[in-house]
Protein backbone atom coordinates (compact mmCIF):
# COMPACT_ATOMS: atom_id res chain seq x y z
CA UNK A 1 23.63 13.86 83.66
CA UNK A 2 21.36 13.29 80.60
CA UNK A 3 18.94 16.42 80.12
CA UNK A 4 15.13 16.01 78.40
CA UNK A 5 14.77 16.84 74.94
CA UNK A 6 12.95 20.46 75.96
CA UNK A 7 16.07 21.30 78.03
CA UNK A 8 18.85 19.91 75.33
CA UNK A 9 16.72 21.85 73.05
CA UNK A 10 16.92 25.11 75.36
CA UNK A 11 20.50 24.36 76.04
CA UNK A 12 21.80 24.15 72.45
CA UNK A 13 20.30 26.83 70.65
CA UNK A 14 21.13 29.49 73.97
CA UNK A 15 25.02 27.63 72.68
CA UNK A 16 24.54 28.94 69.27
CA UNK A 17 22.71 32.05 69.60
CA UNK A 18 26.00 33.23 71.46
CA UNK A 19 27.57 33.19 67.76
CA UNK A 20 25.28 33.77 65.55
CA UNK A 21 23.13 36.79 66.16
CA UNK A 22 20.12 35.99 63.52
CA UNK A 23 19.06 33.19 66.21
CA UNK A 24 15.43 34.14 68.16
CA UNK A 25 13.65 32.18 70.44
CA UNK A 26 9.89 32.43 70.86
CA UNK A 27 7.80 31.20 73.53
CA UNK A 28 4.03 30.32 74.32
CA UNK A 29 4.21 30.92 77.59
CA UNK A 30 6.21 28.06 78.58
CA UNK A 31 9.86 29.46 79.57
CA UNK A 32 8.71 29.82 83.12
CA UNK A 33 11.59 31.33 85.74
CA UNK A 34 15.17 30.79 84.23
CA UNK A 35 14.78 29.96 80.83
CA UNK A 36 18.65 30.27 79.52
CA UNK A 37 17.63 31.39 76.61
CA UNK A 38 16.12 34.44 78.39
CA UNK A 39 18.94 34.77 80.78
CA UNK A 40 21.86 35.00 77.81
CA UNK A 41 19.85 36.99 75.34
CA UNK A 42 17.02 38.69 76.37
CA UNK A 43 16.74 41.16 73.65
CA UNK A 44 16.39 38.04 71.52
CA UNK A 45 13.70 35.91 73.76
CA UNK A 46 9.51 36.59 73.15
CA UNK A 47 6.97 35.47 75.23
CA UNK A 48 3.91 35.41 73.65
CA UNK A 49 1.46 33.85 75.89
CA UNK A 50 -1.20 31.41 74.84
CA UNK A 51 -1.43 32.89 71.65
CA UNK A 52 0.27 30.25 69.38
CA UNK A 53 -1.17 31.26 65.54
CA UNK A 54 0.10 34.27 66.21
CA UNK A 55 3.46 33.38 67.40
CA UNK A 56 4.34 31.44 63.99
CA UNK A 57 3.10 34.23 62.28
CA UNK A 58 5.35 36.58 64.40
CA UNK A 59 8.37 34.19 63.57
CA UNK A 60 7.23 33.84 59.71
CA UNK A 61 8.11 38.21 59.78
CA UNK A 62 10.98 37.50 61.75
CA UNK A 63 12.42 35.01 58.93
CA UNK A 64 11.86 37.67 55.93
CA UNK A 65 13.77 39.77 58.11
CA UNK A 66 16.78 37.49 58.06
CA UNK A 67 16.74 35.93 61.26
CA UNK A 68 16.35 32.10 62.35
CA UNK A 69 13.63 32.01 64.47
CA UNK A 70 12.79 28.79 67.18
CA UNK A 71 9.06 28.90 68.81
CA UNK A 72 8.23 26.81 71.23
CA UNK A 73 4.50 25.44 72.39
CA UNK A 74 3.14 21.94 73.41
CA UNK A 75 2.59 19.96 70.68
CA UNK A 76 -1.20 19.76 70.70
CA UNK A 77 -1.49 23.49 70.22
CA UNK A 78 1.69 23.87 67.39
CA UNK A 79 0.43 20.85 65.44
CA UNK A 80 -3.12 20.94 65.92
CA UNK A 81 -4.22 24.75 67.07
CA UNK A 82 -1.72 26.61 64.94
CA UNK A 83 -2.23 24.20 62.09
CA UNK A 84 -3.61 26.45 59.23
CA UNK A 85 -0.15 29.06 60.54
CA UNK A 86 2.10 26.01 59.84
CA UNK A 87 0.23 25.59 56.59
CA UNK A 88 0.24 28.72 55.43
CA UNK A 89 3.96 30.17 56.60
CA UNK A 90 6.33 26.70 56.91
CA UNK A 91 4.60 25.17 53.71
CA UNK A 92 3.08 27.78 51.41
CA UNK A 93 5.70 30.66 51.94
CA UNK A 94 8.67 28.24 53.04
CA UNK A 95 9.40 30.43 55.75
CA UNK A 96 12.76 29.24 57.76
CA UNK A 97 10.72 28.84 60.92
CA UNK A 98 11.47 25.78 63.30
CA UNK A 99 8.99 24.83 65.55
CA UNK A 100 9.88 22.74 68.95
CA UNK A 101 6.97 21.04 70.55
CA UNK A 102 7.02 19.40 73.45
CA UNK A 103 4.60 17.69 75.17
CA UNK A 104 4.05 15.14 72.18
CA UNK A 105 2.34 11.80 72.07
CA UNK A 106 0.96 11.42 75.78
CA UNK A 107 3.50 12.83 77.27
CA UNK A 108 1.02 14.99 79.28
CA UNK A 109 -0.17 11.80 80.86
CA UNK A 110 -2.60 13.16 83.72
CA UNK A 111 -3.29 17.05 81.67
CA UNK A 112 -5.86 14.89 79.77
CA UNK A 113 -6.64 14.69 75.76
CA UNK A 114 -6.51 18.65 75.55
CA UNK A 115 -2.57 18.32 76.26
CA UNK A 116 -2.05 15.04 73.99
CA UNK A 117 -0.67 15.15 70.54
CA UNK A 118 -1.12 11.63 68.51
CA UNK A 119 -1.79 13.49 65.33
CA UNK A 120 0.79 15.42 64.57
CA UNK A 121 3.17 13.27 62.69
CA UNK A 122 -0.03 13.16 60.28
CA UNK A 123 -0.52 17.20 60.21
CA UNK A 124 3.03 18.10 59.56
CA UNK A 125 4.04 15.31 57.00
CA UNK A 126 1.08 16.75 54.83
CA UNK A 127 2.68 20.21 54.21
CA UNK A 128 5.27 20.23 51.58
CA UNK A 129 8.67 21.28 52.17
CA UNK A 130 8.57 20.96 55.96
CA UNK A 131 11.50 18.82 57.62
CA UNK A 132 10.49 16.63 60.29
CA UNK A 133 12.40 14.88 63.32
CA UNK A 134 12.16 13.46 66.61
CA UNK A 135 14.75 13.20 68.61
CA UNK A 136 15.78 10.49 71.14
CA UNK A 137 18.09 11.81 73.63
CA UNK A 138 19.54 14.96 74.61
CA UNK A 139 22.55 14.07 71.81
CA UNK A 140 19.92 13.88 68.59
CA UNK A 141 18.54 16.70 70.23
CA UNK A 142 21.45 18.82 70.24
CA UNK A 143 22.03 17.40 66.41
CA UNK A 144 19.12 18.14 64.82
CA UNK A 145 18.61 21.85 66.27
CA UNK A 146 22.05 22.30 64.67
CA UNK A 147 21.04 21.50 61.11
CA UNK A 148 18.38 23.45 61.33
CA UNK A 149 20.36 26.20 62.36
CA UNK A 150 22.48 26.08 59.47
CA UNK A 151 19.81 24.66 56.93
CA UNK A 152 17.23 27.70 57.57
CA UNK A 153 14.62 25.26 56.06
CA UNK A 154 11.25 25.36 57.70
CA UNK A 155 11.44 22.55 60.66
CA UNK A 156 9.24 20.59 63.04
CA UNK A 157 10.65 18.72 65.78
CA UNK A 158 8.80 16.78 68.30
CA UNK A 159 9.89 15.49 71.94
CA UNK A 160 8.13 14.68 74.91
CA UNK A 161 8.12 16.28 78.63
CA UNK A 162 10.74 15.33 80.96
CA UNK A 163 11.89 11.86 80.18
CA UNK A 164 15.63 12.16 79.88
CA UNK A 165 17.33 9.03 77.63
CA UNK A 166 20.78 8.42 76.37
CA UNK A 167 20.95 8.86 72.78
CA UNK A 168 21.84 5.93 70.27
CA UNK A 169 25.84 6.56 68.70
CA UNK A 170 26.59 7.13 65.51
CA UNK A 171 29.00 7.94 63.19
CA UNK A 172 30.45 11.37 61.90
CA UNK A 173 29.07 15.27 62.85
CA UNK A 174 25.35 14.56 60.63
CA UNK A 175 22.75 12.50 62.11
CA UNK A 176 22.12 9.23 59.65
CA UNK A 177 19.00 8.81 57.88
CA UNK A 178 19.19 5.07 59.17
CA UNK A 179 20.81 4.67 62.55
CA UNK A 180 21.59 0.76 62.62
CA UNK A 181 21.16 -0.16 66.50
CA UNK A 182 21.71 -3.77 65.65
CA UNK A 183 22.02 -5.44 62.73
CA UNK A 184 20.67 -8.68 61.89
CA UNK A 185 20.51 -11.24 59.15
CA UNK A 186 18.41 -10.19 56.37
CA UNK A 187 15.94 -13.44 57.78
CA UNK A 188 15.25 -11.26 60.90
CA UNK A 189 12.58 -9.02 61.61
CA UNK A 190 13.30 -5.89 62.10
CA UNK A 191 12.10 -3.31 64.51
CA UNK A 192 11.73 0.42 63.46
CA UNK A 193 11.87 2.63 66.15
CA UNK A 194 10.38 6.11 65.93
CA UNK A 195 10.95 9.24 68.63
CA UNK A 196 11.36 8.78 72.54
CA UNK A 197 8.88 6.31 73.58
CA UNK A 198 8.88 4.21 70.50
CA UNK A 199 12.93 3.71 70.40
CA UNK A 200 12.86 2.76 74.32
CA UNK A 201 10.53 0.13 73.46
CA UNK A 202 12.69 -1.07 70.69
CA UNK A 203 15.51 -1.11 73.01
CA UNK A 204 13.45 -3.37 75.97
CA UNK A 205 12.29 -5.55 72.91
CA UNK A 206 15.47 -6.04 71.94
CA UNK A 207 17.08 -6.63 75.47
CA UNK A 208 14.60 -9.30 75.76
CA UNK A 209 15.25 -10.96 72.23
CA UNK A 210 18.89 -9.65 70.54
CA UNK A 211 18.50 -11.59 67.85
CA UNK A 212 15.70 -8.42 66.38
CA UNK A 213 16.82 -6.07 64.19
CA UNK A 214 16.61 -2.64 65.14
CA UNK A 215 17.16 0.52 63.06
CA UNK A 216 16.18 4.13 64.23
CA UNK A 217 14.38 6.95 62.74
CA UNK A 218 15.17 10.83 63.63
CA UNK A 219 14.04 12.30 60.64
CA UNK A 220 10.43 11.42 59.45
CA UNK A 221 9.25 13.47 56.58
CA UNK A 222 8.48 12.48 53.10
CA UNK A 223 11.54 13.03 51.63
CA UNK A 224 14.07 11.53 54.38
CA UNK A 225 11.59 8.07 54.71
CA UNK A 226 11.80 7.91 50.78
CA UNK A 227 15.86 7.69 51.75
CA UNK A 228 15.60 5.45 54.93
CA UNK A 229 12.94 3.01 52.98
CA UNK A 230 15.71 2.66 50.44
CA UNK A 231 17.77 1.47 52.88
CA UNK A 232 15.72 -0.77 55.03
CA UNK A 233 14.64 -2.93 51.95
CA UNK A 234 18.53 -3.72 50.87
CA UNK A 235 18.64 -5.44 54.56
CA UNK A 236 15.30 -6.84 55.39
CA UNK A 237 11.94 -7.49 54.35
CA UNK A 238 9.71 -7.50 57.25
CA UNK A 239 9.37 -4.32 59.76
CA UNK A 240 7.82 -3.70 62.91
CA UNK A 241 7.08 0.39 63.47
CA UNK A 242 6.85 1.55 67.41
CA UNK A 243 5.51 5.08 67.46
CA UNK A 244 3.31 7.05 69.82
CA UNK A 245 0.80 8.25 67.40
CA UNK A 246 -2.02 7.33 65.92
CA UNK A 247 -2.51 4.53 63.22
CA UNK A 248 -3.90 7.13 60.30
CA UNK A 249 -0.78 9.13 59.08
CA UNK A 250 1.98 7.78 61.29
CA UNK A 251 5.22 6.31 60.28
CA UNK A 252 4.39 3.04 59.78
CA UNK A 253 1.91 3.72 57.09
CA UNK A 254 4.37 6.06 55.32
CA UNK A 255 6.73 3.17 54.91
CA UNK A 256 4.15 0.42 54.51
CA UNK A 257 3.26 2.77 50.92
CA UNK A 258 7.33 3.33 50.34
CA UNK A 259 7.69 -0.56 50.64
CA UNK A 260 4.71 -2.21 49.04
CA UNK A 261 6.97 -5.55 48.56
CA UNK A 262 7.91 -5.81 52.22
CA UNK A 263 5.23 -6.63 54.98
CA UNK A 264 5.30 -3.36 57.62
CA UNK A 265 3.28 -3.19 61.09
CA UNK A 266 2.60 -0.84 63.11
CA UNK A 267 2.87 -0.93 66.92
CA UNK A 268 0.73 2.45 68.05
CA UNK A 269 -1.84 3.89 69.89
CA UNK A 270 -4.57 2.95 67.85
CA UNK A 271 -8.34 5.03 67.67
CA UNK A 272 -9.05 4.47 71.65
CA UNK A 273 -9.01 7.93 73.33
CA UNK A 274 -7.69 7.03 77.15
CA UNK A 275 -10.17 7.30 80.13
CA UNK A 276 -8.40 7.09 83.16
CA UNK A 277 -5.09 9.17 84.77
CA UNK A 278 -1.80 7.90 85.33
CA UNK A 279 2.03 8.86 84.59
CA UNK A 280 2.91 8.81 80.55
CA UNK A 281 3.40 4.72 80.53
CA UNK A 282 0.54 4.22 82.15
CA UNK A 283 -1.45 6.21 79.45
CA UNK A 284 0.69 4.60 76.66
CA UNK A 285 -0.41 1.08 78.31
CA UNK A 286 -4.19 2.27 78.24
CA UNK A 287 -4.05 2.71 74.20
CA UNK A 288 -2.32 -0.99 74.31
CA UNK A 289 1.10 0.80 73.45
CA UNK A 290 3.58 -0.91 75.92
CA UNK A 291 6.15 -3.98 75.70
CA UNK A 292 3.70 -6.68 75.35
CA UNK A 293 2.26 -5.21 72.16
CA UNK A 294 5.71 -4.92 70.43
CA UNK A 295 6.75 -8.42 70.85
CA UNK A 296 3.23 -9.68 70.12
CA UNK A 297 3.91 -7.86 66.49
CA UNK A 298 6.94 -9.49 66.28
CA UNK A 299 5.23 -13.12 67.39
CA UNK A 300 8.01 -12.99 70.28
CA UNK A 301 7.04 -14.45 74.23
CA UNK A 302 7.82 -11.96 76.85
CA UNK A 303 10.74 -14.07 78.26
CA UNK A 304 12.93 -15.91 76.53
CA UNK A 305 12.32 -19.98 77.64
CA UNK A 306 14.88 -21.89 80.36
């Protein structure tokens, strides 16, 4: 069965820690009972409560040390509460810290604003020298804690709260910097999926109207979009960009700067701040991000005609 990002994340680096004894895993208070981590090495596993500056600090000494150290919080309070930490210890020093936050976008759904992240895409790609992703699927996932594992480069990788999706294939051990869903003429729009809710609105988009383009994002910082917008323009011209963040600093504007020749939009959640409860979709569908608004960006009906 397909596991959530959190629990491929979990999963994976509890895998690798079993050879390679410079892995430590760090925790806000979020393991709860059976974390595997925990349970395999507990001598390498520290909970430290809702005390999340602190924690990337604690993993910064950790690094100098020689060690690879993974910490763990919601997004909202790594991105956003522990902001001048990530500043100062994944950017300034270039400590080999990687940070897993879950709980991104409005994943919280019914926890409210205080435990939704829309701004973090715009925090992290700000500091230098930090390596961004966001996985779709327990497979990227898996991937992308492995390179950082073996990179040691300060990393940031976002993923939501339960939802469990199958990841997109591709070819050879290293995750592409453009992962071709479906190709298209050059003529064709194409979508530009970004993280767990944006790629599974891609995919419906696409279900409804295969003709689309669609090429997928993991890796979102400066330097990998500067690669991927390279490849996007020697295939298409016009892009449509489905993330859950906000307007300011997300992905589409990255690549509507890295591809001033090509017409990008952006399929988000806007400025509105949601006011009413409800499951993650029904959030997403509150800031008008849902499957309506990515075929309206790509001037597509709903249903294709009789």
């Amino acid at each position: 069965m397909t596991s959530s990002g959190r629990d491929a994340y979990r999963d994976e680096l509890t895998r690798l820690a079993e050879t390679d004894p410079t892995v430590v895993c760090l925790e806000a208070d979020l393991g709860g009972k059976g974390h595997p981590f925990q349970a395999a090495h507990p001598d390498r596993f520290f909970n430290l409560g809702i005390a999340e500056g602190a924690m990337i600090d604690m993993a910064t000494g950790l690094a100098a040390a020689g060690y690879k150290p993974f910490v763990s919080t919601f997004a909202p309070f790594a991105a956003l509460r522990a902001a001048e930490s990530l500043k100062l210890t994944l950017g300034y020093l270039g400590a080999g810290v990687t940070v897993v936050a879950p709980y991104a976008g409005v994943s919280g759904a019914w926890f409210g604003t205080t435990h939704h992240c829309l701004e973090d895409f715009a925090v992290l790609r700000s500091i230098p020298g930090v390596t961004i992703a966001a996985p779709y699927g327990a497979a990227e996932m898996r991937a992308v804690v492995r390179a950082a594992v073996e990179s040691g480069r300060p990393h940031y990788i976002r993923t939501g709260r339960n939802a469990s999706y199958q990841s997109l294939s591709w070819d050879g051990d290293r995750l592409p910097v453009v992962n071709w869903e479906h190709p298209a003429e050059r003529a064709a729009t194409c979508l530009v999926s970004v993280g767990e809710e944006g790629t599974r609105l891609a995919l419906a988009a696409r279900e409804l109207h295969p003709e689309v383009a669609h090429a997928h994002l993991t890796y979102l910082d400066h330097a990998h979009l500067e690669l991927a917008a390279a490849e996007l323009t020697t295939r298409h011209s016009r892009f449509v960009v489905v993330e859950e963040h906000r307007r300011e600093g997300g992905i589409a504007e990255a690549l509507a700067l890295l591809l001033p020749h090509c017409e990008v939009t952006g399929v988000n959640a806007g400025h509105a701040w949601p006011t009413q409860g409800g499951d993650h979709h029904e959030v997403m569908g509150q800031l008008g991000l849902d499957l309506p608004a990515v075929l309206s960006a790509l001037n597509l009906p709903m249903a294709l005609s009789a």
